[in-house]
C-alpha atoms as a PDB file:
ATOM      1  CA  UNK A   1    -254.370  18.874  20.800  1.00  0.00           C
ATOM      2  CA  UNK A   2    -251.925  16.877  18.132  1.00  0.00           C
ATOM      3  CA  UNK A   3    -251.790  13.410  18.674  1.00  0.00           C
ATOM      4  CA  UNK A   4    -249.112  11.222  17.261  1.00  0.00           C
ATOM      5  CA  UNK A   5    -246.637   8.185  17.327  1.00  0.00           C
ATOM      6  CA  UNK A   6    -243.802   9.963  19.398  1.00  0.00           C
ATOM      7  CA  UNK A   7    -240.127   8.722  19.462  1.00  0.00           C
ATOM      8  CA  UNK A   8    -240.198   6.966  22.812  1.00  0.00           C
ATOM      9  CA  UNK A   9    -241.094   3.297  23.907  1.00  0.00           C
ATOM     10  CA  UNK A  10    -241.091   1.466  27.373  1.00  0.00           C
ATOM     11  CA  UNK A  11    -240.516  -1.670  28.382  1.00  0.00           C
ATOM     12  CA  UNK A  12    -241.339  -3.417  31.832  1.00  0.00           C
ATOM     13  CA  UNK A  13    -238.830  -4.705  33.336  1.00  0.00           C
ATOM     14  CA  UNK A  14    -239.738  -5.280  36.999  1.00  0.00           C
ATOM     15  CA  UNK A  15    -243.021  -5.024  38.928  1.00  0.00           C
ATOM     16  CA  UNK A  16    -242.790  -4.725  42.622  1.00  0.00           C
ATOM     17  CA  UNK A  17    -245.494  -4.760  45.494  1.00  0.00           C
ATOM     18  CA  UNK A  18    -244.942  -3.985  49.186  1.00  0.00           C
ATOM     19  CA  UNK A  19    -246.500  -2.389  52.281  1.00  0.00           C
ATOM     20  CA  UNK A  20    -245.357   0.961  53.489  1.00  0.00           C
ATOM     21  CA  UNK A  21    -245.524   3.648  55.546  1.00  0.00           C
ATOM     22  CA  UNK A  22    -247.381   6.682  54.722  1.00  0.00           C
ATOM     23  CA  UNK A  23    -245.226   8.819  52.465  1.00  0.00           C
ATOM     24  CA  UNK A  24    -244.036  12.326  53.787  1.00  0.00           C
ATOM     25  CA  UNK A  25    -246.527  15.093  51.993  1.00  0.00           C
ATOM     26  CA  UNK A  26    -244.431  17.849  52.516  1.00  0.00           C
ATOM     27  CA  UNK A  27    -241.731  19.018  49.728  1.00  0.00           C
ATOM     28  CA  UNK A  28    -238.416  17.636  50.035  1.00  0.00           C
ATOM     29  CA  UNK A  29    -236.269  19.917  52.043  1.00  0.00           C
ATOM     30  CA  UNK A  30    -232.454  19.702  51.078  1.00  0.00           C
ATOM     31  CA  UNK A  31    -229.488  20.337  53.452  1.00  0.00           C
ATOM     32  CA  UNK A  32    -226.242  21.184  52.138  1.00  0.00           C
ATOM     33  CA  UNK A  33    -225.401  21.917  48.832  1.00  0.00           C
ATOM     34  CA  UNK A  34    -228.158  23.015  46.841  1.00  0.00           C
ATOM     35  CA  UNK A  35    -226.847  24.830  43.551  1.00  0.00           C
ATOM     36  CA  UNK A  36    -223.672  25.168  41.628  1.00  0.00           C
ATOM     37  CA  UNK A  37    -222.546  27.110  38.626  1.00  0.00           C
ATOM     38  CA  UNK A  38    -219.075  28.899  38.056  1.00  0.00           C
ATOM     39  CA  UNK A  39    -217.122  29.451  41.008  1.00  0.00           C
ATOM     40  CA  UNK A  40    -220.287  29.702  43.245  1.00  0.00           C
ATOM     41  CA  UNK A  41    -222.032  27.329  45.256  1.00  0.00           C
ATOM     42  CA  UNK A  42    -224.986  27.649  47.765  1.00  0.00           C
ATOM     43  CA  UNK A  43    -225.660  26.068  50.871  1.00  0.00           C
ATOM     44  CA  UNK A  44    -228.438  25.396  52.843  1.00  0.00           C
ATOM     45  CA  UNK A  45    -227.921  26.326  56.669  1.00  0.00           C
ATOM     46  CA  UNK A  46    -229.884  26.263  59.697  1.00  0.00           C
ATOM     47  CA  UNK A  47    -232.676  28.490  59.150  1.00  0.00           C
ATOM     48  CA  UNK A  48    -229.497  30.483  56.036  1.00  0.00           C
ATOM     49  CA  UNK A  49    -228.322  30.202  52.875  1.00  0.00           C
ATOM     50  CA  UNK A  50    -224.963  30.546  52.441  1.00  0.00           C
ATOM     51  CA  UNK A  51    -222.727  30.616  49.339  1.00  0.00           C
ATOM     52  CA  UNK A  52    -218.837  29.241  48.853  1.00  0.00           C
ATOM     53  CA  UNK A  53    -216.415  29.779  46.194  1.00  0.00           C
ATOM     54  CA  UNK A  54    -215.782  26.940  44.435  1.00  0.00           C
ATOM     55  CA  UNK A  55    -212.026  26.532  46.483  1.00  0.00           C
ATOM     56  CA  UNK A  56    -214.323  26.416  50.067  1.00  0.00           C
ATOM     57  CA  UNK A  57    -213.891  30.090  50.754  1.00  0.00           C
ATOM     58  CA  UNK A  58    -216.962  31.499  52.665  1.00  0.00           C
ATOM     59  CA  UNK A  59    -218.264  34.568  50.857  1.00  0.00           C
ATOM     60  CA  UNK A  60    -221.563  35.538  52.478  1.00  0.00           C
ATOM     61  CA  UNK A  61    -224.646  33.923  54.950  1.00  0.00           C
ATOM     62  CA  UNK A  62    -228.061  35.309  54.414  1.00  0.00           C
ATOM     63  CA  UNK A  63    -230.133  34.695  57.274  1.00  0.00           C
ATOM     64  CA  UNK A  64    -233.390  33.436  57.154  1.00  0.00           C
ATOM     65  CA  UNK A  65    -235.572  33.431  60.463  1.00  0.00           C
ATOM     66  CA  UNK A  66    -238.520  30.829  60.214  1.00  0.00           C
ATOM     67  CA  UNK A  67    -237.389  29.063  57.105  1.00  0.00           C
ATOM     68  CA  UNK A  68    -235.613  26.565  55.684  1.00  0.00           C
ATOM     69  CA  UNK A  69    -234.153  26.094  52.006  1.00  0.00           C
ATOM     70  CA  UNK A  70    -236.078  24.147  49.281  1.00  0.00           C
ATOM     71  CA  UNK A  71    -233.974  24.572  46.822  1.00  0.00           C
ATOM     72  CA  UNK A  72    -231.598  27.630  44.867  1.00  0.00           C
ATOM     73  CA  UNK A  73    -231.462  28.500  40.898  1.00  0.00           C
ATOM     74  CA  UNK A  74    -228.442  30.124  39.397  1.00  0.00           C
ATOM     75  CA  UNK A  75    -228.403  32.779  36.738  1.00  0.00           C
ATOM     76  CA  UNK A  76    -226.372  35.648  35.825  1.00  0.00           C
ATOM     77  CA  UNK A  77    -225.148  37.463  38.947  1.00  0.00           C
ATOM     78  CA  UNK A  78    -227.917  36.400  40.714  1.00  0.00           C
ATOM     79  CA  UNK A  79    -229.633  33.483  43.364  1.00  0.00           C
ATOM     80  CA  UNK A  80    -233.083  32.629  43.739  1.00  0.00           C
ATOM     81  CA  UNK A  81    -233.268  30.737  46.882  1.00  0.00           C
ATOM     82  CA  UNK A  82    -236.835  29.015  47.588  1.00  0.00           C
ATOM     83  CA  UNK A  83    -238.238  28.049  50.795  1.00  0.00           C
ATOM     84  CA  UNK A  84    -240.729  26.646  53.358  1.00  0.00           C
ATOM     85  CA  UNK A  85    -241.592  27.688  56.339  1.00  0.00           C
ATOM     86  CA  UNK A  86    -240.686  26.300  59.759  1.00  0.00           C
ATOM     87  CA  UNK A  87    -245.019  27.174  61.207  1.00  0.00           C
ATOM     88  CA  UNK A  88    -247.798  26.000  59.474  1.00  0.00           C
ATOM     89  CA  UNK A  89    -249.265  29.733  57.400  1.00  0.00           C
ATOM     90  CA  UNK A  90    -252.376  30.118  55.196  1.00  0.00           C
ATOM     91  CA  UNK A  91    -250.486  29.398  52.576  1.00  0.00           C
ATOM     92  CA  UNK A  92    -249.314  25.943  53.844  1.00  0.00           C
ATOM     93  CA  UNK A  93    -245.876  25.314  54.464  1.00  0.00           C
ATOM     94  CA  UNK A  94    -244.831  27.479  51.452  1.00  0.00           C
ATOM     95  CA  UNK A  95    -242.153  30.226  52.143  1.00  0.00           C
ATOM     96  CA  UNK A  96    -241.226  32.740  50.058  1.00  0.00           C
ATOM     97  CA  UNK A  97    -238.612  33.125  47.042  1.00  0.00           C
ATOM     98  CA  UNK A  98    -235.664  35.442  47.691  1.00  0.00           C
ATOM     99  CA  UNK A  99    -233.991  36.922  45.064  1.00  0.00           C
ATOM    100  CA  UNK A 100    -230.470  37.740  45.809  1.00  0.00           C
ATOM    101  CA  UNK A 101    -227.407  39.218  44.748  1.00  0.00           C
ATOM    102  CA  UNK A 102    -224.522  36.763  44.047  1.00  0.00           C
ATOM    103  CA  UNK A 103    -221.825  38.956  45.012  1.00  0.00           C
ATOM    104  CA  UNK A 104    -223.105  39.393  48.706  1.00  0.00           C
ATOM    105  CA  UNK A 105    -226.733  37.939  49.118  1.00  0.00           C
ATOM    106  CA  UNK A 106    -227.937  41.563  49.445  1.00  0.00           C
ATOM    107  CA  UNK A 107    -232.126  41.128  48.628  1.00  0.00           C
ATOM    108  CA  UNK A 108    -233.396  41.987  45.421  1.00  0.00           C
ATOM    109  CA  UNK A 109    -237.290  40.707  45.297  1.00  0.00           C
ATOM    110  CA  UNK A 110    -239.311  38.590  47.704  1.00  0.00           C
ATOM    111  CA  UNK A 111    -242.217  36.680  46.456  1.00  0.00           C
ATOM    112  CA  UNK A 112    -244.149  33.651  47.619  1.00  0.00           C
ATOM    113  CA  UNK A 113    -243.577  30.590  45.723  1.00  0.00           C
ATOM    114  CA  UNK A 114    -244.361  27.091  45.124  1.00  0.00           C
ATOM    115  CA  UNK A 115    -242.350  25.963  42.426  1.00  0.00           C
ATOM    116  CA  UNK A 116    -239.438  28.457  40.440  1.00  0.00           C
ATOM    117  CA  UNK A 117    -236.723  27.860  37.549  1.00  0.00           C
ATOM    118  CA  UNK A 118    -233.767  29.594  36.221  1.00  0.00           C
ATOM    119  CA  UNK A 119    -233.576  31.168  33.057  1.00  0.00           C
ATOM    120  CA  UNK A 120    -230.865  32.923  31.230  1.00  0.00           C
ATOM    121  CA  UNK A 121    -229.146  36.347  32.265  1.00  0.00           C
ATOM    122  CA  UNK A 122    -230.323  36.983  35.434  1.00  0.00           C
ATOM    123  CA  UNK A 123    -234.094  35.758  34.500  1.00  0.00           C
ATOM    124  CA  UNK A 124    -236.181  33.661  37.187  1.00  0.00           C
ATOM    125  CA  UNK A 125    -239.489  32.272  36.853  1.00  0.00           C
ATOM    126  CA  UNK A 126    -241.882  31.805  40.315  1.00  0.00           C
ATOM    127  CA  UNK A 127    -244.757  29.958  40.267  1.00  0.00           C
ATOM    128  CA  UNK A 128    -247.593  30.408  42.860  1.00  0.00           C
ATOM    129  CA  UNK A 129    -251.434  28.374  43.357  1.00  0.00           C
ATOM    130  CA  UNK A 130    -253.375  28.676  45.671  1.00  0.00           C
ATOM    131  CA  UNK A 131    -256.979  31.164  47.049  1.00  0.00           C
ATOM    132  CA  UNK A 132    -257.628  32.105  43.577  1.00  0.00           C
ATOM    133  CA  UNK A 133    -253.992  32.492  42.861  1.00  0.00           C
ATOM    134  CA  UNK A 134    -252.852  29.545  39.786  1.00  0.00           C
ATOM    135  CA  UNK A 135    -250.025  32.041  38.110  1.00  0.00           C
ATOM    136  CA  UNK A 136    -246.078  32.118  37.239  1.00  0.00           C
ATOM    137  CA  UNK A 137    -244.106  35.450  37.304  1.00  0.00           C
ATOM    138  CA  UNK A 138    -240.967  36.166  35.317  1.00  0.00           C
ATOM    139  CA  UNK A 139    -238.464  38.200  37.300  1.00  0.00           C
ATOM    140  CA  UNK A 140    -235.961  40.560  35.627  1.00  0.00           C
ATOM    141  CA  UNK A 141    -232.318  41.062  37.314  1.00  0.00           C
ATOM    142  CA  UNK A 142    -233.039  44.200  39.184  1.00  0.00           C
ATOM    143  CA  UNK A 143    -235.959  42.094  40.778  1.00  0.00           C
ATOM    144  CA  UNK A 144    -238.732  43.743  38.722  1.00  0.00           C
ATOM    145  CA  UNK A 145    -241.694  41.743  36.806  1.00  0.00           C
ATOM    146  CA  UNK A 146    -241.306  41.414  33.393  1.00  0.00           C
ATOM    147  CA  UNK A 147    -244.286  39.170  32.664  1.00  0.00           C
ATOM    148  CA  UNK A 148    -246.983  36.914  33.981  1.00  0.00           C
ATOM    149  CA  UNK A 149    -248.820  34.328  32.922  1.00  0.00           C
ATOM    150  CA  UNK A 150    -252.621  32.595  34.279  1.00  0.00           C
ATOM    151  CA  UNK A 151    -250.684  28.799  34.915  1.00  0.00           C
ATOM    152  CA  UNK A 152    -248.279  27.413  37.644  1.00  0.00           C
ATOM    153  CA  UNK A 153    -246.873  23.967  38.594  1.00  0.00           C
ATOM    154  CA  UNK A 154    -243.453  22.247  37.547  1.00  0.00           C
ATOM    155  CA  UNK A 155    -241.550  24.191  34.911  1.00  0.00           C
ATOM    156  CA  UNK A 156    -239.841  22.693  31.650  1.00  0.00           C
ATOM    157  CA  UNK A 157    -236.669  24.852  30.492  1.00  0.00           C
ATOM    158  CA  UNK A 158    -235.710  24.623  27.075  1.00  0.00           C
ATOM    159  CA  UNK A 159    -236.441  25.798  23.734  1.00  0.00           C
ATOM    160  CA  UNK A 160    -238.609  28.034  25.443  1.00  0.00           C
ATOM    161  CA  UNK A 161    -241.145  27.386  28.921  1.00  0.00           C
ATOM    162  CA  UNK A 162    -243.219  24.414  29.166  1.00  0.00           C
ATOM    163  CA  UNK A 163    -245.198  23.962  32.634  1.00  0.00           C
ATOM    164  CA  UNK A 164    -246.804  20.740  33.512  1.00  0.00           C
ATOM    165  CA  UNK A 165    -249.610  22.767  35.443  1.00  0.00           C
ATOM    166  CA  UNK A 166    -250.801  21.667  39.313  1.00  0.00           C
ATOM    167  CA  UNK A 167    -253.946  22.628  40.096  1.00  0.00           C
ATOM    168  CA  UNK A 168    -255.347  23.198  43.773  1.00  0.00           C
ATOM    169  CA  UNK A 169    -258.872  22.174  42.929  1.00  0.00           C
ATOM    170  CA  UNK A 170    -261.064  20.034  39.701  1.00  0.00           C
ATOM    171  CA  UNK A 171    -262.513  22.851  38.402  1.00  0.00           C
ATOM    172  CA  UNK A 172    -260.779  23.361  35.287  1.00  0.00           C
ATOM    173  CA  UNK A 173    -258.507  20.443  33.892  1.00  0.00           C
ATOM    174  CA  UNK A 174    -254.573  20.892  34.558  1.00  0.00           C
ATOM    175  CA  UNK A 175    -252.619  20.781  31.302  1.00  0.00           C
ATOM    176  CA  UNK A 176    -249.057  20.441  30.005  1.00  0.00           C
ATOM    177  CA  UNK A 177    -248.623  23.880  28.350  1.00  0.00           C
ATOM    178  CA  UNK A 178    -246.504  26.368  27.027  1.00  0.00           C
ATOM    179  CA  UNK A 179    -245.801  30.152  27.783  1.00  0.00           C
ATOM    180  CA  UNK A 180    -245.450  33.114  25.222  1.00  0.00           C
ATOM    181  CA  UNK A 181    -244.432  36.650  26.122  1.00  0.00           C
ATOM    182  CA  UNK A 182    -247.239  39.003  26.941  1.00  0.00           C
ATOM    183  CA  UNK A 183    -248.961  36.365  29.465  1.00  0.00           C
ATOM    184  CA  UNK A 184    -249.940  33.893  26.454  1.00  0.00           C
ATOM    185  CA  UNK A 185    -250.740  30.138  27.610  1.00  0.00           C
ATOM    186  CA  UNK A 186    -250.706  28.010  24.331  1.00  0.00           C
ATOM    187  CA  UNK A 187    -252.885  24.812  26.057  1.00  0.00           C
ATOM    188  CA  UNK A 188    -251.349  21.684  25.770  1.00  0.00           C
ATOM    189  CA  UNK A 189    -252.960  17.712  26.572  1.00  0.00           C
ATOM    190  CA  UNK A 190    -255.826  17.929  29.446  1.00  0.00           C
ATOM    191  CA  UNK A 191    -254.177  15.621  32.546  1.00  0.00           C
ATOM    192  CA  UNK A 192    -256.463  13.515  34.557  1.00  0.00           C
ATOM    193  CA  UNK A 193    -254.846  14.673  37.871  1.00  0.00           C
ATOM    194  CA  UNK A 194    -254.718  18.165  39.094  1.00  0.00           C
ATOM    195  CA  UNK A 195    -251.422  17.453  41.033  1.00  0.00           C
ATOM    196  CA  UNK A 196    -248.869  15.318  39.297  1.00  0.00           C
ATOM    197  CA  UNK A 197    -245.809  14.654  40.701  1.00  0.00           C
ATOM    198  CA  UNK A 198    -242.518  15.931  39.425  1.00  0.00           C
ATOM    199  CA  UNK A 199    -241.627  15.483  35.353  1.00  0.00           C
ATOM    200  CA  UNK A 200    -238.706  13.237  34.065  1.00  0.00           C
ATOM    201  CA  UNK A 201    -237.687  15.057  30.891  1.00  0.00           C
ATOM    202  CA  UNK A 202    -235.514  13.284  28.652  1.00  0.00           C
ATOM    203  CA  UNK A 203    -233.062  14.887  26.429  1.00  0.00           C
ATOM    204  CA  UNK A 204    -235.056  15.584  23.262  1.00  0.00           C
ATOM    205  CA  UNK A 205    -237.051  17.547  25.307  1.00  0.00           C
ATOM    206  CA  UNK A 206    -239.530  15.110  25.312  1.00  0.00           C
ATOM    207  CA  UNK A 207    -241.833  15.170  29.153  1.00  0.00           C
ATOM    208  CA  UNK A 208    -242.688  12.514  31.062  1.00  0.00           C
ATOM    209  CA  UNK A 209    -245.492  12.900  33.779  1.00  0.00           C
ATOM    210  CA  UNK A 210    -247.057  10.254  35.929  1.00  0.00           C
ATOM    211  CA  UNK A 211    -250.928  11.461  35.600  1.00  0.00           C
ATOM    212  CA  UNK A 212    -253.248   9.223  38.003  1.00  0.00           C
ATOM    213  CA  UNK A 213    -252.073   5.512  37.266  1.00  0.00           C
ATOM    214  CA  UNK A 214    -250.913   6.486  33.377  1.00  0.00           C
ATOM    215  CA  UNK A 215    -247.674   7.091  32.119  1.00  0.00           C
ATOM    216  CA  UNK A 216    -248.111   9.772  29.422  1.00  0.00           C
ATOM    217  CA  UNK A 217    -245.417  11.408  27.369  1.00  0.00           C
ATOM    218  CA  UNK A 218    -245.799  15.414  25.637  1.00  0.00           C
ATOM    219  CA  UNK A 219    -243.655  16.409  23.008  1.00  0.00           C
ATOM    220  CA  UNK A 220    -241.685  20.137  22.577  1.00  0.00           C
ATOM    221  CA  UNK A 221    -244.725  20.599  20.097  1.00  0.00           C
ATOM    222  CA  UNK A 222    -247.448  19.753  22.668  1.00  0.00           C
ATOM    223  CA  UNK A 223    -248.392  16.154  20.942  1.00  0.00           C
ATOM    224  CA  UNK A 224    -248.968  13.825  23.608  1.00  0.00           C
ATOM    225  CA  UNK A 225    -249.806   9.604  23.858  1.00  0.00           C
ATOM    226  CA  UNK A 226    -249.884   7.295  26.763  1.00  0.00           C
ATOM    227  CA  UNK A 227    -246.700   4.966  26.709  1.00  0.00           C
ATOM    228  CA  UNK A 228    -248.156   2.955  29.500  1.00  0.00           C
ATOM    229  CA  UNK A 229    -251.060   2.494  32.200  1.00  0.00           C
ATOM    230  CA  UNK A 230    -250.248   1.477  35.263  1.00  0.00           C
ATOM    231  CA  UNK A 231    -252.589   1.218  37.700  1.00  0.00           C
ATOM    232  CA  UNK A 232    -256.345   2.561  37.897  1.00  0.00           C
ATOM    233  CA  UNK A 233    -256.860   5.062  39.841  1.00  0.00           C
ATOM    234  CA  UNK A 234    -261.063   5.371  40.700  1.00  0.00           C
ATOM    235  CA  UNK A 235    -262.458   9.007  40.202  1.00  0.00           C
ATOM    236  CA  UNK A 236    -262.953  10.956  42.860  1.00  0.00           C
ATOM    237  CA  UNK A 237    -260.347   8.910  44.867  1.00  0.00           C
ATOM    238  CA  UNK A 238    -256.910  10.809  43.472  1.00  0.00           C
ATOM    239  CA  UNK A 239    -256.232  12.075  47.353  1.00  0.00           C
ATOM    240  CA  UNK A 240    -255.393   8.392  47.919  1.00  0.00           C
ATOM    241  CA  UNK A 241    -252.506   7.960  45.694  1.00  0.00           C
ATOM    242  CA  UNK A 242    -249.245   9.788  45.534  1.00  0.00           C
ATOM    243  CA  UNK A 243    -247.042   9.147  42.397  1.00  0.00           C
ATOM    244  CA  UNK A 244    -243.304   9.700  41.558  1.00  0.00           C
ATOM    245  CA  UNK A 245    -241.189   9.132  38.925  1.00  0.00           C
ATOM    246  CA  UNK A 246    -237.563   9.271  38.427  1.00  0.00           C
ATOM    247  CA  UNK A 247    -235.132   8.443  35.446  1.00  0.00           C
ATOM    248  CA  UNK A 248    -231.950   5.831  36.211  1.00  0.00           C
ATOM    249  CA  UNK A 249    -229.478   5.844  33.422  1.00  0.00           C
ATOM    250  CA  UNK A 250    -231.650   4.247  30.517  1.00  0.00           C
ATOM    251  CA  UNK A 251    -234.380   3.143  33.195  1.00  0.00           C
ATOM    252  CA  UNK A 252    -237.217   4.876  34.383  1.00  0.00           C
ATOM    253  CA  UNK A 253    -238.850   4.452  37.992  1.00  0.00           C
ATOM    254  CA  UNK A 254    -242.240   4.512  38.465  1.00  0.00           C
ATOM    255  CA  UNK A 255    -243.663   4.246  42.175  1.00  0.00           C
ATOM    256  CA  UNK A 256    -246.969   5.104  43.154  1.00  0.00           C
ATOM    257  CA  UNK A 257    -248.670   5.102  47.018  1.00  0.00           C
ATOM    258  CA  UNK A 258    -252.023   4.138  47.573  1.00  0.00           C
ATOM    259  CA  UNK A 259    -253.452   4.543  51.113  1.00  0.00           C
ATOM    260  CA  UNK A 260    -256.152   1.824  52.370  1.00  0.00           C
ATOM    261  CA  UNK A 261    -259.885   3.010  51.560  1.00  0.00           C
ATOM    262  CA  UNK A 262    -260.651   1.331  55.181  1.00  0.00           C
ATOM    263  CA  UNK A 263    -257.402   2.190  57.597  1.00  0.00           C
ATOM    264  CA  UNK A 264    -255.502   5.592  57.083  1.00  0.00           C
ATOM    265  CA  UNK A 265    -252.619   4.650  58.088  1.00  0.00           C
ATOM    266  CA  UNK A 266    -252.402   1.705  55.962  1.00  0.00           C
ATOM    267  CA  UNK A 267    -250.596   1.937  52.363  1.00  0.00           C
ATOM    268  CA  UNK A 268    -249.291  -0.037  49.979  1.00  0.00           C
ATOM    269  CA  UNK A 269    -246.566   0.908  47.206  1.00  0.00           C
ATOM    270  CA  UNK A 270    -246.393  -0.432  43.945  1.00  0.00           C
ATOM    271  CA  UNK A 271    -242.353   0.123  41.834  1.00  0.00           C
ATOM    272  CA  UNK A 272    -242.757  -0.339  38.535  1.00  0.00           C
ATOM    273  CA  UNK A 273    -239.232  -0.120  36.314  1.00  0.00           C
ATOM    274  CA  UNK A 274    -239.058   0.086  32.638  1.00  0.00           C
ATOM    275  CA  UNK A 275    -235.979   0.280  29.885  1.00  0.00           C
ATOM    276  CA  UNK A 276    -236.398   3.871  27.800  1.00  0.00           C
ATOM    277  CA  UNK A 277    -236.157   2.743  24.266  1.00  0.00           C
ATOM    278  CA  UNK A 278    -236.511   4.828  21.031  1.00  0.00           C
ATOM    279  CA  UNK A 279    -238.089   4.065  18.417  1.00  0.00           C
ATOM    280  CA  UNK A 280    -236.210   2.838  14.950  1.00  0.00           C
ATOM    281  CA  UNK A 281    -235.538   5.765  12.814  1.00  0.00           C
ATOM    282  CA  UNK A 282    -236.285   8.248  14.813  1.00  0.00           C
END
């Protein structure tokens, strides 16, 4: 994989150390308003989805028995709505993805998903890991599949599809990586962690990923280089830290949790803040 000097610096300017609690595992479920685009905006509800017009009008509730909203992705005339469910499954906590119809929430397509993103004119993208399942679908508008690709985890949207992979288990080595039609992965920079948290992607495109104590940046082209290292993480012991990372104006947030070796239920989090900077010239 290309290596080079990319266009982005950091530099740290707090450092911050304090006990906590242990941090919640599950995915963040919102209430309220989840997505907006046009005159349409959807809701979460008690175990529904609903959708306003943009003057507060009700237009249609979709109910949803067992499951609660993750999250909802806007394109065309149509609503992906993502979920978890309310009982523990085999699959986790992971609901299914509902494909809907703006105009009236009539279902289009249900599929199980862990992780989904909107593209244009109707177009969806579900991702799903898990008992020899690692694999994104793209969905067309009438709900049909229109590709599929070996590679799942938080999708990049722009200039084509980027996915900064999450991988259930070691065996192979989760990757930053790029899709082509007709279920081409072009392999991007290995990551030390199989599950990173959440990318910050900054507005040249460029991806930010918190990989096991290193801050590492990839490039629309795939290069990738280490802007900072944070913290060592031990091999073998990645099921003891949880890492986030979150962009503030021209800041960016860095927190990791790192539970106690000895006592469970004892962790410590480390906040680390540092000033985006680019580089002269670039």
């Amino acid at each position: 994989m290309p290596h080079r000097e990319l266009p982005w610096t950091v530099a740290l300017v707090s450092d911050h150390t304090g006990p906590g609690p242990a941090p919640a595992r599950r995915r963040e479920r919102p209430d309220g308003l989840l997505a907006a685009k046009g005159g349409h905006r959807i809701h979460a509800r008690e175990q529904a989805v609903a959708c306003t017009a943009a003057d507060g009008r009700h237009l249609w509730t979709r109910p949803l028995e067992g499951l609660r909203c993750t999250g909802a992705y806007l394109s065309g005339g149509r609503v992906l709505v993502t979920t978890d469910t309310l009982a523990y499954t085999p699959w986790g906590f992971t609901g299914p993805a509902l494909l809907l119809d703006l105009a009236d929430g009539a279902p289009l397509a249900e599929q199980r998903a862990g992780s989904a993103a909107a593209l244009s004119g109707g177009r969806f993208l579900v991702g799903l890991r898990g008992y020899d399942v690692f694999d994104t679908w793209q969905y067309a508008p009438d709900g049909t599949v229109a590709d599929s690709w070996r590679s799942c985890g938080h999708f990049v949207v722009g200039s084509g599809v980027r996915v900064v992979e999450t991988r259930g288990s070691t065996a192979e080595p989760s990757r930053v990586v790029r899709l082509h039609p007709g279920g081409v992965v072009e392999p991007g920079p290995e990551l030390t962690e199989s599950q990173v948290g959440r990318p910050v992607v900054l507005e040249d495109g460029t991806v930010l990923v918190l990989d096991a104590g290193v801050l590492r940046a990839v490039d629309r082209a795939l290069a990738g280089t280490v802007l900072a290292e944070l913290l060592p993480v031990p091999a073998g012991e990645h099921h003891r830290f949880l890492g986030s990372l979150r962009r503030e104006g021209e800041h960016l947030v860095a927190r990791i949790e790192a539970r106690d070796p000895e006592d469970p239920r004892s962790w410590t989090t480390r906040t680390w803040t540092f000033a985006l900077r680019r580089r002269p010239g670039s």
